[in-house]
PDB file of N, CA and C in Angstrom:
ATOM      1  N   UNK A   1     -25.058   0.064 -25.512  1.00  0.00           N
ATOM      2  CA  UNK A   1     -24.282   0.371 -24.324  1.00  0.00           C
ATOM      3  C   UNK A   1     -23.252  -0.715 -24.069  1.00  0.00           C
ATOM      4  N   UNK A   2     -22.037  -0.509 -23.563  1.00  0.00           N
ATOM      5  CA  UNK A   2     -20.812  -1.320 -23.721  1.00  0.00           C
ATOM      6  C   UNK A   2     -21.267  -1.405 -22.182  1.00  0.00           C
ATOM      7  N   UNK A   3     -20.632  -2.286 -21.216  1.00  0.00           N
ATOM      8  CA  UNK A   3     -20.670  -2.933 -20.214  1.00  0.00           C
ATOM      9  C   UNK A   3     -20.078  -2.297 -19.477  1.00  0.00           C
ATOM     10  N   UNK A   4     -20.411  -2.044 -18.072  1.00  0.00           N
ATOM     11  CA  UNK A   4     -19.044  -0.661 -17.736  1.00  0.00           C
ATOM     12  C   UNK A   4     -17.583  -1.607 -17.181  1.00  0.00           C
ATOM     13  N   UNK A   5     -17.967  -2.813 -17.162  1.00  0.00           N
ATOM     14  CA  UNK A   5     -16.204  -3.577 -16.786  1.00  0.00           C
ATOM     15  C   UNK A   5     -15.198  -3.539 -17.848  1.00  0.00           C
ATOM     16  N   UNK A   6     -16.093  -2.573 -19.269  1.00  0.00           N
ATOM     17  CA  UNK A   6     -15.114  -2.689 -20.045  1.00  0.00           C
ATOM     18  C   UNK A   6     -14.146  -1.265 -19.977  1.00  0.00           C
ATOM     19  N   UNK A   7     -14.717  -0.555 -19.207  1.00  0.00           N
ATOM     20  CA  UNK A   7     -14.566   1.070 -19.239  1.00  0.00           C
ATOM     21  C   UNK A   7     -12.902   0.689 -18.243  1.00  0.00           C
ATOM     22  N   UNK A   8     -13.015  -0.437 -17.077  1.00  0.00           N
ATOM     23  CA  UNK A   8     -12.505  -0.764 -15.766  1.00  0.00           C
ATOM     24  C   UNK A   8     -10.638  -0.222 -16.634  1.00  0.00           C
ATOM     25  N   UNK A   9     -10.699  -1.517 -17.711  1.00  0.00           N
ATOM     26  CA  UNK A   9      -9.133  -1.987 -18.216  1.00  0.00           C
ATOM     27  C   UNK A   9      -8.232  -0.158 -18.684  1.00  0.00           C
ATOM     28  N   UNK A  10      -9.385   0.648 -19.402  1.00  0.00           N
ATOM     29  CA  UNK A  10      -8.965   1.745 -19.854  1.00  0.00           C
ATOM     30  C   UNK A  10      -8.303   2.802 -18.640  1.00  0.00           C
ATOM     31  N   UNK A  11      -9.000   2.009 -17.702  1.00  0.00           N
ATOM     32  CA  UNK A  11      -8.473   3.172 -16.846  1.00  0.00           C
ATOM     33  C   UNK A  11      -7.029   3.125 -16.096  1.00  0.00           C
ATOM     34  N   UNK A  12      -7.028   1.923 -16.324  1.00  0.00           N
ATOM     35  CA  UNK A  12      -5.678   1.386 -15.692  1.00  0.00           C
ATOM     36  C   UNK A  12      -4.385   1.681 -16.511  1.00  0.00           C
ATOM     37  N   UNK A  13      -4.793   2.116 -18.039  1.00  0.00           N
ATOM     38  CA  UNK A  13      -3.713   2.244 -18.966  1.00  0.00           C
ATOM     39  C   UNK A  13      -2.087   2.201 -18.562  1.00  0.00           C
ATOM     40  N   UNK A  14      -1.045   3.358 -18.575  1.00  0.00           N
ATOM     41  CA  UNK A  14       0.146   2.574 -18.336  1.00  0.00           C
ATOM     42  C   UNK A  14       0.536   2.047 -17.154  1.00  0.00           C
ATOM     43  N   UNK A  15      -0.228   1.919 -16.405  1.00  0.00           N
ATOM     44  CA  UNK A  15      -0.034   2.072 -14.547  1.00  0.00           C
ATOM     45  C   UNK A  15      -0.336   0.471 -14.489  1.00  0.00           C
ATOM     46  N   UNK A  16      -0.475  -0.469 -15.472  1.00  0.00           N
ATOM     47  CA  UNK A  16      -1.243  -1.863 -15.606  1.00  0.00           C
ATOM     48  C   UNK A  16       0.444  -2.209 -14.623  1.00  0.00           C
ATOM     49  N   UNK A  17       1.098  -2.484 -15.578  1.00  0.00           N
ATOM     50  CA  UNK A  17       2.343  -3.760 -14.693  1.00  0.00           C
ATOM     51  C   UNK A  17       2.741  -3.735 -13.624  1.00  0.00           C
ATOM     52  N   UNK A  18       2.189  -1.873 -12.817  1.00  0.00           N
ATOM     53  CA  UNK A  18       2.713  -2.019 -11.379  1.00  0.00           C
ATOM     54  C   UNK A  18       1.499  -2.213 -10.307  1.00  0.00           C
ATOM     55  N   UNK A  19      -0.061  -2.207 -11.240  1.00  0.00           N
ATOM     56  CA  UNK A  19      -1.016  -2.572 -10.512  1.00  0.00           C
ATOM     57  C   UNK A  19      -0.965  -4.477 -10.538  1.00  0.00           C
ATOM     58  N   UNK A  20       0.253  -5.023 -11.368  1.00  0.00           N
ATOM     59  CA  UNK A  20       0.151  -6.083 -10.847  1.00  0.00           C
ATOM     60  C   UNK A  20       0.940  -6.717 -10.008  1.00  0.00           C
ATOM     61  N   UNK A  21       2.051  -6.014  -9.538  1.00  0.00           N
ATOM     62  CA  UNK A  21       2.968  -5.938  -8.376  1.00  0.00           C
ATOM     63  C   UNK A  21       2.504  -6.982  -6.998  1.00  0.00           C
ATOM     64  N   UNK A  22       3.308  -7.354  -6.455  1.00  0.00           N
ATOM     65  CA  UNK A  22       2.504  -7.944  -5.417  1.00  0.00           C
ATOM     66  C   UNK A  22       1.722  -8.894  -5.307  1.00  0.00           C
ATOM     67  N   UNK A  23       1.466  -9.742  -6.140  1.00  0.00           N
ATOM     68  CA  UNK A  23       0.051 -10.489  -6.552  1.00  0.00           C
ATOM     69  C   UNK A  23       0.337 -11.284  -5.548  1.00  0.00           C
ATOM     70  N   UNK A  24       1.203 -11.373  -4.746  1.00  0.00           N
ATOM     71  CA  UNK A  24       1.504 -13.000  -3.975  1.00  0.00           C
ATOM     72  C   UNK A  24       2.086 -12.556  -2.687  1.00  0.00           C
ATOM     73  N   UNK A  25       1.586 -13.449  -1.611  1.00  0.00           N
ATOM     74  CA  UNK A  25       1.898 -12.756  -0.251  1.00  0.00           C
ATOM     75  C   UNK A  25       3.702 -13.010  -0.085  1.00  0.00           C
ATOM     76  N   UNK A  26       4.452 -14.189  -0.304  1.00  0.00           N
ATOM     77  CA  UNK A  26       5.590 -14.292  -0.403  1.00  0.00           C
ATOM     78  C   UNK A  26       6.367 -13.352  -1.391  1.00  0.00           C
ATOM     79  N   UNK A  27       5.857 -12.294  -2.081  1.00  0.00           N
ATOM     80  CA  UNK A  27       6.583 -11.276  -2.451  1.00  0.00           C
ATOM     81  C   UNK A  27       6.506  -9.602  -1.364  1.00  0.00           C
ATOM     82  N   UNK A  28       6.398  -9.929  -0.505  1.00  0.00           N
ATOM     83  CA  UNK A  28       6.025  -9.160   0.537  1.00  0.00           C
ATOM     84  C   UNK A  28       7.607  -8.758   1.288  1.00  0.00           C
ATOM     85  N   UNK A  29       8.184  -7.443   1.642  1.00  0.00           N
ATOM     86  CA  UNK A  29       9.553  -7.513   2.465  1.00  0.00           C
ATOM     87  C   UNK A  29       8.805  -7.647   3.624  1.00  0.00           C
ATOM     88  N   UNK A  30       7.926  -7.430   4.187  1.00  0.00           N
ATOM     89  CA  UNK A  30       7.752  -7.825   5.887  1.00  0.00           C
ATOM     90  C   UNK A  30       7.028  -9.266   5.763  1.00  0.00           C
ATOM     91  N   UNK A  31       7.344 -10.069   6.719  1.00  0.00           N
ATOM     92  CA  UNK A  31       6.834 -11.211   7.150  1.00  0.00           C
ATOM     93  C   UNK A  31       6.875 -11.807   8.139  1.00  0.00           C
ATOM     94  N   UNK A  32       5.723 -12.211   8.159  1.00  0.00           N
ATOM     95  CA  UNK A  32       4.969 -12.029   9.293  1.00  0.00           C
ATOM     96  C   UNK A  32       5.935 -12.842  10.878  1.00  0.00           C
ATOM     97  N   UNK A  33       7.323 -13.514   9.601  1.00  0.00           N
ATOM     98  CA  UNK A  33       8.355 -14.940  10.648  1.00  0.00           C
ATOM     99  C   UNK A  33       9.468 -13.373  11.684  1.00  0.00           C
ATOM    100  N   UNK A  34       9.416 -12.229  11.139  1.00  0.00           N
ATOM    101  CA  UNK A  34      10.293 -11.556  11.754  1.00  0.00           C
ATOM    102  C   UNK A  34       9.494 -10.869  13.168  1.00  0.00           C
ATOM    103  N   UNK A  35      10.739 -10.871  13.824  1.00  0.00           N
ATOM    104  CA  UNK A  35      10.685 -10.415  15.226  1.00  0.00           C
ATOM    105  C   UNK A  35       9.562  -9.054  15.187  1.00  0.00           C
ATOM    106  N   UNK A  36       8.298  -9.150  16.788  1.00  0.00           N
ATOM    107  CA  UNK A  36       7.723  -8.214  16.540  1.00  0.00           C
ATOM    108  C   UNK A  36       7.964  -7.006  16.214  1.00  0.00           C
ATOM    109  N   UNK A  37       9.162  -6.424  17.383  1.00  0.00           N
ATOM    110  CA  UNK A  37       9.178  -5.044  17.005  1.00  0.00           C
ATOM    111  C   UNK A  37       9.729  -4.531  15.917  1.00  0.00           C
ATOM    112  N   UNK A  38      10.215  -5.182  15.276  1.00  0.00           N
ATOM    113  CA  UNK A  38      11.120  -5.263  14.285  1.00  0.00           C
ATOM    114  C   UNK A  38      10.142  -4.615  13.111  1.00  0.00           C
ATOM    115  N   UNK A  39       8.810  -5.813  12.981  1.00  0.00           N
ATOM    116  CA  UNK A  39       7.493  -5.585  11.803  1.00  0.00           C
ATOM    117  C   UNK A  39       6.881  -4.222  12.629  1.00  0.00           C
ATOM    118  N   UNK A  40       6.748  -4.436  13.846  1.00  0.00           N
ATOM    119  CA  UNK A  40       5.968  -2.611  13.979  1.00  0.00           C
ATOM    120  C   UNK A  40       6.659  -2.045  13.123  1.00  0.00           C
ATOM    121  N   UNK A  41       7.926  -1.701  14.166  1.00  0.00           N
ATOM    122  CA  UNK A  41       8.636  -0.447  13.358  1.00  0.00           C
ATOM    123  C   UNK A  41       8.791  -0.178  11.904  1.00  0.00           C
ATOM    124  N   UNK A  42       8.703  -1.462  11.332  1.00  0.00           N
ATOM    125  CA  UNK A  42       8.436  -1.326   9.754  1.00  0.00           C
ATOM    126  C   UNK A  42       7.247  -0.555   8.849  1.00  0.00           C
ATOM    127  N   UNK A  43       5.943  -1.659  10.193  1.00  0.00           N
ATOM    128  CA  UNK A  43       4.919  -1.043   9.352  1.00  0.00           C
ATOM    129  C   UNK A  43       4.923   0.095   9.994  1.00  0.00           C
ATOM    130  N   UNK A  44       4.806   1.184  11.049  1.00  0.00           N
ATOM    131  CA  UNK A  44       4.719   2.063  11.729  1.00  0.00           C
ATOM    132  C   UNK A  44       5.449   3.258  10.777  1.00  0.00           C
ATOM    133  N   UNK A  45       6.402   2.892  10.506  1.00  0.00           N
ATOM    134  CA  UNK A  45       7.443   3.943   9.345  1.00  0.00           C
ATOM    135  C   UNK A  45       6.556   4.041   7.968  1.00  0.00           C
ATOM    136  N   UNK A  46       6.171   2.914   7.511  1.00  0.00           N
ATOM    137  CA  UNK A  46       5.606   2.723   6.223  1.00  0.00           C
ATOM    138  C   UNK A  46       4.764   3.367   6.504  1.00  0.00           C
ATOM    139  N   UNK A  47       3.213   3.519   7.314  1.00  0.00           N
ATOM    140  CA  UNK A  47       1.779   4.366   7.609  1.00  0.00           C
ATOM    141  C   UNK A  47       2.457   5.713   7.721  1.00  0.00           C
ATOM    142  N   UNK A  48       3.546   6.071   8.907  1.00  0.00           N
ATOM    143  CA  UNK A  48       3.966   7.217   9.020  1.00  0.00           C
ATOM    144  C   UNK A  48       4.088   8.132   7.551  1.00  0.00           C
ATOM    145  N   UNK A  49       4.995   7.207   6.288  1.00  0.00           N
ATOM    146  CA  UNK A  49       5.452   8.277   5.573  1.00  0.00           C
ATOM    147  C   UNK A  49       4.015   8.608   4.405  1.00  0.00           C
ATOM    148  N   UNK A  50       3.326   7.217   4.569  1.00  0.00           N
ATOM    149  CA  UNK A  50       2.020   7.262   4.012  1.00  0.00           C
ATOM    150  C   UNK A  50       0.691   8.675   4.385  1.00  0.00           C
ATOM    151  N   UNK A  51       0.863   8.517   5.735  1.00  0.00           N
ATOM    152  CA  UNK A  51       0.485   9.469   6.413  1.00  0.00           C
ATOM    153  C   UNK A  51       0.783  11.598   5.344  1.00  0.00           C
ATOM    154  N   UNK A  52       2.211  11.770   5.558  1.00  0.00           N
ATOM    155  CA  UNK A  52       2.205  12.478   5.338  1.00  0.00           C
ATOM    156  C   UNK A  52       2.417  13.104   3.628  1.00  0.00           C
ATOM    157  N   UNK A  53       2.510  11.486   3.148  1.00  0.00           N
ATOM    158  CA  UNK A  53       2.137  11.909   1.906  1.00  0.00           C
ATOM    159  C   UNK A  53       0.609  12.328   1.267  1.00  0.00           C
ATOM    160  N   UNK A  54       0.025  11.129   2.038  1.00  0.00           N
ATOM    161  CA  UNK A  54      -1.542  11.740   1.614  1.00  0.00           C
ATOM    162  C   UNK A  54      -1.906  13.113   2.251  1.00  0.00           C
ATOM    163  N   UNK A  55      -1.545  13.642   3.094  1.00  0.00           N
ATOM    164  CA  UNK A  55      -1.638  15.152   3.663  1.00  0.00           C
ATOM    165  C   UNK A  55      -0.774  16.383   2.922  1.00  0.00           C
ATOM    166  N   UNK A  56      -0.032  15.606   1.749  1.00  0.00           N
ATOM    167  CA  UNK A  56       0.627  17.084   1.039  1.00  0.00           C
ATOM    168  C   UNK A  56       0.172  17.533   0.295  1.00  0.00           C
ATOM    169  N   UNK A  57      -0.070  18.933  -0.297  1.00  0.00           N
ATOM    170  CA  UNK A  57      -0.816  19.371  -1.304  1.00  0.00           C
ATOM    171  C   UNK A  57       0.074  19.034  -2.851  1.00  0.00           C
ATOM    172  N   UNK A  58       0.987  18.294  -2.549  1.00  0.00           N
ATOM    173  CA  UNK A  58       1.836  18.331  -3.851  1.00  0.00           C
ATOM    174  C   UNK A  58       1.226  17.184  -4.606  1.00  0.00           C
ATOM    175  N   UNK A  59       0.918  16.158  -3.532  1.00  0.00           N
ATOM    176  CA  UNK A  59       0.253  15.025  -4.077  1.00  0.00           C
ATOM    177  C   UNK A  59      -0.964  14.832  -4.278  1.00  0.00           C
ATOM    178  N   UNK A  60      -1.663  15.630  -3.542  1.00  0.00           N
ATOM    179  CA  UNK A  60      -3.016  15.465  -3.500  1.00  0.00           C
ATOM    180  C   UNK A  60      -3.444  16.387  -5.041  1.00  0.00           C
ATOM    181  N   UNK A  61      -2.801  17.262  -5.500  1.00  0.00           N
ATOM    182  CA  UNK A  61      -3.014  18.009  -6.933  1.00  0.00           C
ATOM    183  C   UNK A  61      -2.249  17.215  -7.713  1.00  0.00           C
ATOM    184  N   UNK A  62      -1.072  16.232  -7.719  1.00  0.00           N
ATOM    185  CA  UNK A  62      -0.372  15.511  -8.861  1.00  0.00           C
ATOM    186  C   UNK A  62      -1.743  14.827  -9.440  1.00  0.00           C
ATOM    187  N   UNK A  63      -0.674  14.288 -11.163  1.00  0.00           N
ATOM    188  CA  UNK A  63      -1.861  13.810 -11.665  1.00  0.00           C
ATOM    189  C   UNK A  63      -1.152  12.198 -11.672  1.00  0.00           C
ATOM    190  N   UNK A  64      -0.030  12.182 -10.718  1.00  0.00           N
ATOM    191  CA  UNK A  64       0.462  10.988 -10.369  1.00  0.00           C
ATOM    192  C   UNK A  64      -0.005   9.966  -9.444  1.00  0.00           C
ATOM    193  N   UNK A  65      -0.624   8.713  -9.049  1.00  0.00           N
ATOM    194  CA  UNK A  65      -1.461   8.191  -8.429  1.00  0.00           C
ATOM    195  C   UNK A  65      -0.767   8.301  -6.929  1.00  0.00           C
ATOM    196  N   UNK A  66       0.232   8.472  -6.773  1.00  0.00           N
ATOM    197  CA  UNK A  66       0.869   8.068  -5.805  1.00  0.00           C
ATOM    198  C   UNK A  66       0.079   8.597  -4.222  1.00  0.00           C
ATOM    199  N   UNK A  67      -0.678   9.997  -4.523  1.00  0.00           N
ATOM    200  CA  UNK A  67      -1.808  10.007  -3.420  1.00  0.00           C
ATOM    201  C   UNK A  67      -2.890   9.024  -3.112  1.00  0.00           C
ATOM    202  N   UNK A  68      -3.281   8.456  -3.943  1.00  0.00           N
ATOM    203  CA  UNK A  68      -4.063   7.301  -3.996  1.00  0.00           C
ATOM    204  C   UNK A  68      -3.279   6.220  -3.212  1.00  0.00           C
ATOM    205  N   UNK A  69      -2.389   5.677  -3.896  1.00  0.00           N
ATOM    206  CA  UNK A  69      -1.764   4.458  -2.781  1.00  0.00           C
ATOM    207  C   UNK A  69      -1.097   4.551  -1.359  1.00  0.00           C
ATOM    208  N   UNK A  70      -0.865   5.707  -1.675  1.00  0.00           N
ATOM    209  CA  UNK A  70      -1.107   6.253   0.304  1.00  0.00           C
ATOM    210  C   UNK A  70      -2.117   6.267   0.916  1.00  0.00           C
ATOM    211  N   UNK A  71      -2.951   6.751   0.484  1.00  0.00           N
ATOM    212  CA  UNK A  71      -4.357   6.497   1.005  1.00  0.00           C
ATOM    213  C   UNK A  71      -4.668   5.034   1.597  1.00  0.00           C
ATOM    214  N   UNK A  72      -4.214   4.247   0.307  1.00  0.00           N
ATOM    215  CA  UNK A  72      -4.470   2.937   0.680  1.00  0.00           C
ATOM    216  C   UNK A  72      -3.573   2.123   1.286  1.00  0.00           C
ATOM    217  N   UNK A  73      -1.983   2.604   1.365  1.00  0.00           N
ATOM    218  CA  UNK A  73      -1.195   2.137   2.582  1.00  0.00           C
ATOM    219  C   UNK A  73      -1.866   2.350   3.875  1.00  0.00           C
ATOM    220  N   UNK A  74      -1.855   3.679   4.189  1.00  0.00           N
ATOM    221  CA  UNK A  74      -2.613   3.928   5.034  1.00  0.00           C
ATOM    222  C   UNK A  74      -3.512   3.470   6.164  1.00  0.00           C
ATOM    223  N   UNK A  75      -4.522   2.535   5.593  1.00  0.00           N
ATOM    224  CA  UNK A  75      -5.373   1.713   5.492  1.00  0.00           C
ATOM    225  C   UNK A  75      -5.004   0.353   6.351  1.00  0.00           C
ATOM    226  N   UNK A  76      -4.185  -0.139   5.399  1.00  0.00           N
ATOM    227  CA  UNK A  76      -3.336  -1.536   5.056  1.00  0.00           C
ATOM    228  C   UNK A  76      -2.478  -1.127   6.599  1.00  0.00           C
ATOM    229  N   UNK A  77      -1.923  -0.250   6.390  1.00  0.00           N
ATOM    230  CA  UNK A  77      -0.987  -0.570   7.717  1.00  0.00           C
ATOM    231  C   UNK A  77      -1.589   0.142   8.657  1.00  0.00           C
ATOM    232  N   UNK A  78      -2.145   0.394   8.988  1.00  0.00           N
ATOM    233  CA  UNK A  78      -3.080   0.974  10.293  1.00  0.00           C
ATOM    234  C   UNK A  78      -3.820  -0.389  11.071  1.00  0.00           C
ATOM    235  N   UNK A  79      -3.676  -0.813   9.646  1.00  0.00           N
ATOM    236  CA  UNK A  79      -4.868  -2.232  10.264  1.00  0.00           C
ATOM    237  C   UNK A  79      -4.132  -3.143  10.782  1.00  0.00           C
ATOM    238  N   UNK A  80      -2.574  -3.530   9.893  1.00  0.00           N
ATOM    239  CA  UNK A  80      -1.972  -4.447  10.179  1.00  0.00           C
ATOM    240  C   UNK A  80      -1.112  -3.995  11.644  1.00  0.00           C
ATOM    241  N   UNK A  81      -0.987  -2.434  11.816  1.00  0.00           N
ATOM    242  CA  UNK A  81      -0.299  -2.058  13.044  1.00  0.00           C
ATOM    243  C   UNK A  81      -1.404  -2.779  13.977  1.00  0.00           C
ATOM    244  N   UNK A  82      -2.431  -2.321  14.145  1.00  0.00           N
ATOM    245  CA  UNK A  82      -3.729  -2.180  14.900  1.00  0.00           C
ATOM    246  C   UNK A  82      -4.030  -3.745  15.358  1.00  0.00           C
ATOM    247  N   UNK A  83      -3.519  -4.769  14.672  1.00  0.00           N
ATOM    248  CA  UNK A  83      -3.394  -6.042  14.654  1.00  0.00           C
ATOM    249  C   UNK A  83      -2.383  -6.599  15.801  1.00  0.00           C
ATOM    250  N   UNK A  84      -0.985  -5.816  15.420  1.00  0.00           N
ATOM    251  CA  UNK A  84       0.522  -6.272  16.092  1.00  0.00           C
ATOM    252  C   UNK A  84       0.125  -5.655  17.567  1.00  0.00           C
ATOM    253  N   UNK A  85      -0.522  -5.014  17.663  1.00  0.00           N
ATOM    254  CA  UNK A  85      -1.133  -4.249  19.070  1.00  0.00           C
ATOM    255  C   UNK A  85      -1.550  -5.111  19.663  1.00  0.00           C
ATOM    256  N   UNK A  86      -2.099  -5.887  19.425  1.00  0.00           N
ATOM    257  CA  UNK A  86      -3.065  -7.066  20.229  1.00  0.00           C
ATOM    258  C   UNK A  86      -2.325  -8.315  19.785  1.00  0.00           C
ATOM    259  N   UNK A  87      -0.836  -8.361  19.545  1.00  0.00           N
ATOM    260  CA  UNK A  87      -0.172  -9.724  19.127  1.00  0.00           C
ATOM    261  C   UNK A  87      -0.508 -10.482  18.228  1.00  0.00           C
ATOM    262  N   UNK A  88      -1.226  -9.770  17.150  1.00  0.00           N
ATOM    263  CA  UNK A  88      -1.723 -10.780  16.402  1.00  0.00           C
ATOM    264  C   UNK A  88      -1.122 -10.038  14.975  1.00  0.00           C
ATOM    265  N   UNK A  89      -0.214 -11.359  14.501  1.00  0.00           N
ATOM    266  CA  UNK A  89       0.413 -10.944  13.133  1.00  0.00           C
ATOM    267  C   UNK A  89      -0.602 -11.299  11.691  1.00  0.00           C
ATOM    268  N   UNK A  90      -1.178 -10.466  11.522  1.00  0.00           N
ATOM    269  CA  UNK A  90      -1.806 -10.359   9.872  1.00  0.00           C
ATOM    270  C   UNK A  90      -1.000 -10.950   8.742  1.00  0.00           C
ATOM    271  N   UNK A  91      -1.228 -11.599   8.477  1.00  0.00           N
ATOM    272  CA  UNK A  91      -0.614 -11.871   6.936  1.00  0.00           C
ATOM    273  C   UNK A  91      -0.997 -10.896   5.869  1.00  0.00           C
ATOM    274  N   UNK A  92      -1.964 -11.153   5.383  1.00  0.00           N
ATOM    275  CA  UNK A  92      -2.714 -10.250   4.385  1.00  0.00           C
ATOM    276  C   UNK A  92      -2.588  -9.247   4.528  1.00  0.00           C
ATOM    277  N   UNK A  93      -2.809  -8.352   5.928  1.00  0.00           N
ATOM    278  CA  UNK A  93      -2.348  -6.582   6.445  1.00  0.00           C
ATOM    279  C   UNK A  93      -1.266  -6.510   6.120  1.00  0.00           C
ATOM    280  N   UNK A  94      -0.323  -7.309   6.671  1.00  0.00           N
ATOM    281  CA  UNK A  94       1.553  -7.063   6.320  1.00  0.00           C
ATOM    282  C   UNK A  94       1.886  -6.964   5.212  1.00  0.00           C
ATOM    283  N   UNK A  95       0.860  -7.691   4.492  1.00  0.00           N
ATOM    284  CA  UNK A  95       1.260  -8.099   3.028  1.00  0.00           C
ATOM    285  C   UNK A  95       0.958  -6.914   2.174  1.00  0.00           C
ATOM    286  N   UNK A  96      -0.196  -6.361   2.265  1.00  0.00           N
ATOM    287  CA  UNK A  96      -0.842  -4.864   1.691  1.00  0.00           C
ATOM    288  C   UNK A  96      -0.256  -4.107   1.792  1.00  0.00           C
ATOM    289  N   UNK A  97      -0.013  -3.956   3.453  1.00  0.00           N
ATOM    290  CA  UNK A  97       0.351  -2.881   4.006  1.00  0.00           C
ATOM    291  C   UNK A  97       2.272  -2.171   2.760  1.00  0.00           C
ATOM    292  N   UNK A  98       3.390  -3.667   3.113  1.00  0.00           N
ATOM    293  CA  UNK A  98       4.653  -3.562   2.443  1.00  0.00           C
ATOM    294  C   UNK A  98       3.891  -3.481   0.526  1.00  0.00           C
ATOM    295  N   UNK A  99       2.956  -3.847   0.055  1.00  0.00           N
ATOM    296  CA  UNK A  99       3.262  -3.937  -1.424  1.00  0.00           C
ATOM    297  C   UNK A  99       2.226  -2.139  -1.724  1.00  0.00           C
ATOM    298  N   UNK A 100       1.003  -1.689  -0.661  1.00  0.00           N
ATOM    299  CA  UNK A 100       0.891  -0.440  -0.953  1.00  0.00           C
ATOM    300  C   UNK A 100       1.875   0.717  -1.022  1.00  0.00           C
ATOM    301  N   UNK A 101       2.602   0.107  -0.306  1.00  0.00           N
ATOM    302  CA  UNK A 101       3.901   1.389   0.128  1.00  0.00           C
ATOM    303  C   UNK A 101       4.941   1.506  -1.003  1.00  0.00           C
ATOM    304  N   UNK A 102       4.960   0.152  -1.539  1.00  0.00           N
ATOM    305  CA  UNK A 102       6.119  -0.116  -2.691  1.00  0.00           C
ATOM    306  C   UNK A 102       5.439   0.857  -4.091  1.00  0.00           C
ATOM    307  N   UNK A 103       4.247   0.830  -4.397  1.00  0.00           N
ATOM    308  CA  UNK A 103       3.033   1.377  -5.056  1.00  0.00           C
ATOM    309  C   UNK A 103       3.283   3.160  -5.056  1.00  0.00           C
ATOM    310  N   UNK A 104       3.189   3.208  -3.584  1.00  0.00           N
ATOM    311  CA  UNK A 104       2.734   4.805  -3.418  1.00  0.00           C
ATOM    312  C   UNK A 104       4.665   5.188  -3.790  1.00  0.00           C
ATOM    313  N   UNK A 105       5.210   4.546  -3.490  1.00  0.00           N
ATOM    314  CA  UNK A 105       6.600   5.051  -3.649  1.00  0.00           C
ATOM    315  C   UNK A 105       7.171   5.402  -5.168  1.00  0.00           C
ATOM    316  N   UNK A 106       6.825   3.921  -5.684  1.00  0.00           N
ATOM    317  CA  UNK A 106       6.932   4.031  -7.289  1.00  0.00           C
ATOM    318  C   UNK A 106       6.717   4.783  -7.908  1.00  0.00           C
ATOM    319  N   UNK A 107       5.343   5.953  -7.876  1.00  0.00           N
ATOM    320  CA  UNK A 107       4.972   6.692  -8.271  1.00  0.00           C
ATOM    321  C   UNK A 107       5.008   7.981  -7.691  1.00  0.00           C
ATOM    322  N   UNK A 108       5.860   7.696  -6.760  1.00  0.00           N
ATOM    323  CA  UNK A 108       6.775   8.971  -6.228  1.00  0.00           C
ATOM    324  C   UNK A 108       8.185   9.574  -7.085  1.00  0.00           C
ATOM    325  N   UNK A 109       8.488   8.164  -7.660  1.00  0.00           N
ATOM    326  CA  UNK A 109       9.783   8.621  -8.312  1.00  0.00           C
ATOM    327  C   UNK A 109       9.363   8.834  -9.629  1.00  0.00           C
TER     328      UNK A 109
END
C-alpha cells in the first residue's frame, strides 16, 4: 500500500502553479493599511460574486474548479467581512479572502 499523501500531489496535476498563488500575505490586493470602507466594499463585492458563482448550475456541473474556490472565497470573506463589522481588520481573512477570489476567477476564464 502506497501512503495516501502520495495520492495528495496527483490530484493537484495541472492546477499545481495556481494552487501556489498567494503563498505570501504581501501579495494580497486588499490590505489591511486601506481605508475601511474602502476593504468592505472590496471584500463585500468579492463574497458577493463568490456567492453567486457557487449557486450557478454552470459551475457547480463544470469540471473546472472554479466552484470550489468560491466556495472557499466565500468562507474567507464572510469571515474577513464579519471581522470589519466589529472593526477589526484580519490580515489572514483579507489575505484569503483577495487570493481565493483571484483562484475562483482564474478558472473562470
Amino acid at each position: 500500500l502506497l501512503p495516501v499523501s502520495s495520492f495528495a500531489a496527483d490530484l493537484i496535476g495541472d492546477y499545481a502553479p495556481v494552487a501556489r498563488q498567494c503563498t505570501e500575505i504581501s501579495q494580497s490586493a486588499l490590505t489591511v493599511d486601506q481605508d475601511v470602507a474602502t476593504l468592505t466594499r472590496e471584500v463585500v463585492s468579492r463574497m458577493d460574486e463568490a456567492i453567486a458563482v457557487a449557486d450557478d448550475p454552470r459551475w457547480i456541473a463544470s469540471t473546472r474548479p472554479a466552484f470550489v474556490w468560491a466556495s472557499e472565497t466565500k468562507v474567507a470573506c464572510g469571515k474577513a467581512y464579519g471581522y470589519l463589522q466589529s472593526s477589526w481588520r484580519d490580515e489572514d481573512y483579507i489575505a484569503k479572502c483577495d487570493c481565493f477570489y483571484a483562484k475562483m476567477r482564474h478558472f473562470m476564464n
